[in-house]
C-alpha atoms as a PDB file:
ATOM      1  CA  UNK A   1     189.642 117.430 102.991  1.00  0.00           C
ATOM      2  CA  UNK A   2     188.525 114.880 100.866  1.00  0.00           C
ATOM      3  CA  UNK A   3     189.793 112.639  98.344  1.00  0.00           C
ATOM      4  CA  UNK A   4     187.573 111.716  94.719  1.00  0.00           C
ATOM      5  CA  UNK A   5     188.278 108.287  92.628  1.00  0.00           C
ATOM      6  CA  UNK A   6     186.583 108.409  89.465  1.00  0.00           C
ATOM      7  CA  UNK A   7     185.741 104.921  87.662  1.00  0.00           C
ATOM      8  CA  UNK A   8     183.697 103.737  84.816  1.00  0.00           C
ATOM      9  CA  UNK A   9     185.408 105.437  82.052  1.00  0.00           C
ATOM     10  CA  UNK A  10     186.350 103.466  79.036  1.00  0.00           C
ATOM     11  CA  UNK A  11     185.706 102.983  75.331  1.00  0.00           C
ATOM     12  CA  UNK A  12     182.349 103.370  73.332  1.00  0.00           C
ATOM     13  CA  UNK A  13     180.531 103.673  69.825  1.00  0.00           C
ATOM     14  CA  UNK A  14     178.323 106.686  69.006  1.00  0.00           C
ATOM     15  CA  UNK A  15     174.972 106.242  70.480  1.00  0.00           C
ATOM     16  CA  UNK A  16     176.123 103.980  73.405  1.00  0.00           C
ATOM     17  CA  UNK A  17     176.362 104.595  76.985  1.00  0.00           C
ATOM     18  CA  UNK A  18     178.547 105.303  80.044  1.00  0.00           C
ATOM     19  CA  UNK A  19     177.909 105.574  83.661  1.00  0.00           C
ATOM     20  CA  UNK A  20     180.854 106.938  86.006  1.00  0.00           C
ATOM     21  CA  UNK A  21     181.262 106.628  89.277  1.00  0.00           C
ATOM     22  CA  UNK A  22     183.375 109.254  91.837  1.00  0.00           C
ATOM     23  CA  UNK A  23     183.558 107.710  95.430  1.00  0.00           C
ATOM     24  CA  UNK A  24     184.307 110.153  98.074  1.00  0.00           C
ATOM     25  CA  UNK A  25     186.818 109.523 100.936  1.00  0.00           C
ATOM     26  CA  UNK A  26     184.258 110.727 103.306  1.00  0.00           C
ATOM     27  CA  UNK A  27     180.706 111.282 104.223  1.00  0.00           C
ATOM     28  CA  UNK A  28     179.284 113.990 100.715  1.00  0.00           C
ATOM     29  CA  UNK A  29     176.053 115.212 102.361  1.00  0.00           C
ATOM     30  CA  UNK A  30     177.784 117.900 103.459  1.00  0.00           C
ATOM     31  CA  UNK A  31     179.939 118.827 100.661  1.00  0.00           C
ATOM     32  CA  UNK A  32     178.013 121.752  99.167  1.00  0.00           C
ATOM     33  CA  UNK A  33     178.551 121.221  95.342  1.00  0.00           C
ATOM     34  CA  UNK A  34     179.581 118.177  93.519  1.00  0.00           C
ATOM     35  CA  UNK A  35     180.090 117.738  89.588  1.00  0.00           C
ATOM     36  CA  UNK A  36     181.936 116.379  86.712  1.00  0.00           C
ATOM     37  CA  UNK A  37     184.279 118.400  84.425  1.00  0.00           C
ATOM     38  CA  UNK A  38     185.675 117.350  81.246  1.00  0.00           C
ATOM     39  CA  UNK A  39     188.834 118.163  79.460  1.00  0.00           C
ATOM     40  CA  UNK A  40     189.087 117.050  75.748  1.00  0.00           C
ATOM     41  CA  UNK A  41     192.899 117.360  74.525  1.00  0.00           C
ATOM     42  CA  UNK A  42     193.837 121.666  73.812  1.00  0.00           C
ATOM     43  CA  UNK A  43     190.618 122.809  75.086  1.00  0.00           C
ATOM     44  CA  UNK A  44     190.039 123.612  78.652  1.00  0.00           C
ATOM     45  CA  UNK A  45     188.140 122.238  81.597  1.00  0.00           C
ATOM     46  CA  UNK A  46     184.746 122.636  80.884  1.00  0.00           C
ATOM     47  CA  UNK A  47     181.434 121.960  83.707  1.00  0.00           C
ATOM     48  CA  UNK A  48     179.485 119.160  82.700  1.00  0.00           C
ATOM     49  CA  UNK A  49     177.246 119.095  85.393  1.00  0.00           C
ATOM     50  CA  UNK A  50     176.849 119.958  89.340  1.00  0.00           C
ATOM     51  CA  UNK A  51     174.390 118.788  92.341  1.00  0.00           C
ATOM     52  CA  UNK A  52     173.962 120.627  95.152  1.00  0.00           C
ATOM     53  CA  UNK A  53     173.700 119.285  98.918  1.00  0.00           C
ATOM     54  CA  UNK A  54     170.284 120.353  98.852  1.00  0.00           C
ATOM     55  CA  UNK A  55     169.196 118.734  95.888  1.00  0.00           C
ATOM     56  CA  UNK A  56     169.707 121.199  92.864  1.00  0.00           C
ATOM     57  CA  UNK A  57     171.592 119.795  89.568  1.00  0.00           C
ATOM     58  CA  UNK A  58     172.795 121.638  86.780  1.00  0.00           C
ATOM     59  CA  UNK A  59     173.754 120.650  83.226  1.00  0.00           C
ATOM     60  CA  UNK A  60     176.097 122.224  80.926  1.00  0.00           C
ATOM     61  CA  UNK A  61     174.101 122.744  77.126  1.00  0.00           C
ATOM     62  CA  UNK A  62     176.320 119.967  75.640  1.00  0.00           C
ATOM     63  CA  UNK A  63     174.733 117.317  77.866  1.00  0.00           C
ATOM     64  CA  UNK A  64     171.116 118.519  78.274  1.00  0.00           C
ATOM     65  CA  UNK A  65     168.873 115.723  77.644  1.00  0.00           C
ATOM     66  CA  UNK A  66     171.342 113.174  77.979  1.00  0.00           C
ATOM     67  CA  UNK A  67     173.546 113.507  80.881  1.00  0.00           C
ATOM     68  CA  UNK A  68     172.295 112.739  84.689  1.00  0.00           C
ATOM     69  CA  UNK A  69     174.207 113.268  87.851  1.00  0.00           C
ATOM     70  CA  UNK A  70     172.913 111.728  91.064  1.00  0.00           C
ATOM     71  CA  UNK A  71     174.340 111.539  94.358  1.00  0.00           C
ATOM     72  CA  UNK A  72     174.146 108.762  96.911  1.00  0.00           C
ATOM     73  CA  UNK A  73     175.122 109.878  99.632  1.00  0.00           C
ATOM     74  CA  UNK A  74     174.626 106.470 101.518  1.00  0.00           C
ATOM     75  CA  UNK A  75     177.592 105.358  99.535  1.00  0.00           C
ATOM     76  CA  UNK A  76     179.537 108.951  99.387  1.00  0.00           C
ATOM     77  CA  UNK A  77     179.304 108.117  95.367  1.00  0.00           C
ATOM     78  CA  UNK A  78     178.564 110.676  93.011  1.00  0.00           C
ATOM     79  CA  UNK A  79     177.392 109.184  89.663  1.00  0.00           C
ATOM     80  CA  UNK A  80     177.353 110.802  85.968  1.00  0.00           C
ATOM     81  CA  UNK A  81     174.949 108.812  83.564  1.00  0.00           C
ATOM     82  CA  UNK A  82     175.806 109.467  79.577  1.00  0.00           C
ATOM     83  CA  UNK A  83     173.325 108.061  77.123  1.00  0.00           C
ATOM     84  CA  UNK A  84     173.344 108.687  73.526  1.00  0.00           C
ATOM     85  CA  UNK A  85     177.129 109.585  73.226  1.00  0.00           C
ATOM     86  CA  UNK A  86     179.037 111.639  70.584  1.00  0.00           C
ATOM     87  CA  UNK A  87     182.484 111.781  69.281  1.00  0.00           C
ATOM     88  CA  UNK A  88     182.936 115.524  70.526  1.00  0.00           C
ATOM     89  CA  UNK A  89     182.140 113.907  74.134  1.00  0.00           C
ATOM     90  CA  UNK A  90     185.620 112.098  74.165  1.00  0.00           C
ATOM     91  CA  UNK A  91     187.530 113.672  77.085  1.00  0.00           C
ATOM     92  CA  UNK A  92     188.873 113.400  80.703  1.00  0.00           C
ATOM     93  CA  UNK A  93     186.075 113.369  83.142  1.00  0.00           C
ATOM     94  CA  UNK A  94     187.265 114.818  86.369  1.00  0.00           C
ATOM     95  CA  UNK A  95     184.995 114.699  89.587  1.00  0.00           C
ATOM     96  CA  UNK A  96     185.071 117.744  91.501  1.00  0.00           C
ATOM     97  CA  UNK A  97     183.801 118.607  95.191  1.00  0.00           C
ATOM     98  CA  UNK A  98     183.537 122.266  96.233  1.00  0.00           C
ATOM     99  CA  UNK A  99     183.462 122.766  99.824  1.00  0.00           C
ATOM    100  CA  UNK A 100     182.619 126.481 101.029  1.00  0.00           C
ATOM    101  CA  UNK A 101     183.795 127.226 105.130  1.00  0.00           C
ATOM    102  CA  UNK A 102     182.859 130.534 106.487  1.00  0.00           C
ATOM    103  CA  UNK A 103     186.460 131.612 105.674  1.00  0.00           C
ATOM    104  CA  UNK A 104     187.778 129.868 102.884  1.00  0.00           C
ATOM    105  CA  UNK A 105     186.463 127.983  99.740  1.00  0.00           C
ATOM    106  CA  UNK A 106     188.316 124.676  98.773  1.00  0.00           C
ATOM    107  CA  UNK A 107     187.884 122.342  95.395  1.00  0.00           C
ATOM    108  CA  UNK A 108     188.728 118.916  95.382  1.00  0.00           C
ATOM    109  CA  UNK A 109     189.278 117.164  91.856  1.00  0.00           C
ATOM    110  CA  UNK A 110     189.751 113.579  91.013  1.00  0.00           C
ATOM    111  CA  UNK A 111     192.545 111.864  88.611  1.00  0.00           C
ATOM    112  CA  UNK A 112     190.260 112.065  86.116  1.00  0.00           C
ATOM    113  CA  UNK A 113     188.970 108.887  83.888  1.00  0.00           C
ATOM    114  CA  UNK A 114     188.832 108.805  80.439  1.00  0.00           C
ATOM    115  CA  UNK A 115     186.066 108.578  77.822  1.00  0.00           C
ATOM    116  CA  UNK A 116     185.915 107.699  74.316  1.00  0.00           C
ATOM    117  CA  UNK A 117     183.620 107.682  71.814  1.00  0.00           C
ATOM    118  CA  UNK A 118     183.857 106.351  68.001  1.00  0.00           C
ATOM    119  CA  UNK A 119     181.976 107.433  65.543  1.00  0.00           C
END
């Protein structure tokens, strides 16, 4: 089991920049997939992007180019850079962990911090 606390949300113009922060309740270096998700109000969870114990990240077309997720697992933190924000970013970004067992599959998600962006 493992518990995810997002930070770093928050308020900011078009063009500006975020960087969130999920801190795992334990040790992430073996957690085989970690990733943000965003929810924008009526639409649906969507993947922003995932890394990979072993290294791999993967970006959702939205944030291509100006989304970066990084992992330090030294601090069991997960991190989610956003430069060069747009309006249609604004949404809940939820931290997720995906842990696969030989049995069972199990996804962790965070409370979720919000983002905002003016135009």
């Amino acid at each position: 089991q493992v518990q995810l606390t997002e930070s770093g949300g928050g308020l900011v113009q078009a063009g500006g920049s975020l960087r969130l922060s999920c801190a795992a309740s334990r040790s992430i270096s073996s957690i085989n997939r970690m990733g943000w998700y965003r929810q924008a109000p009526g639409k649906q969870r969507e993947l922003v992007a995932t890394t990979t114990s072993g290294g791999s990240t993967n970006y959702a077309d939205s944030g291509k180019g100006r989304f970066t997720i990084s992992r330090d697992n030294a601090k069991n933190t997960v991190y989610l850079q956003m430069n060069s924000l747009k309006p249609e970013d604004t949404a809940v970004y939820y931290c997720n962990a995906f842990i696969q067992t030989p049995l069972n599959a199990y996804n962790y998600w965070g409370q979720g911090t919000q983002v905002n962006v003016s135009s």
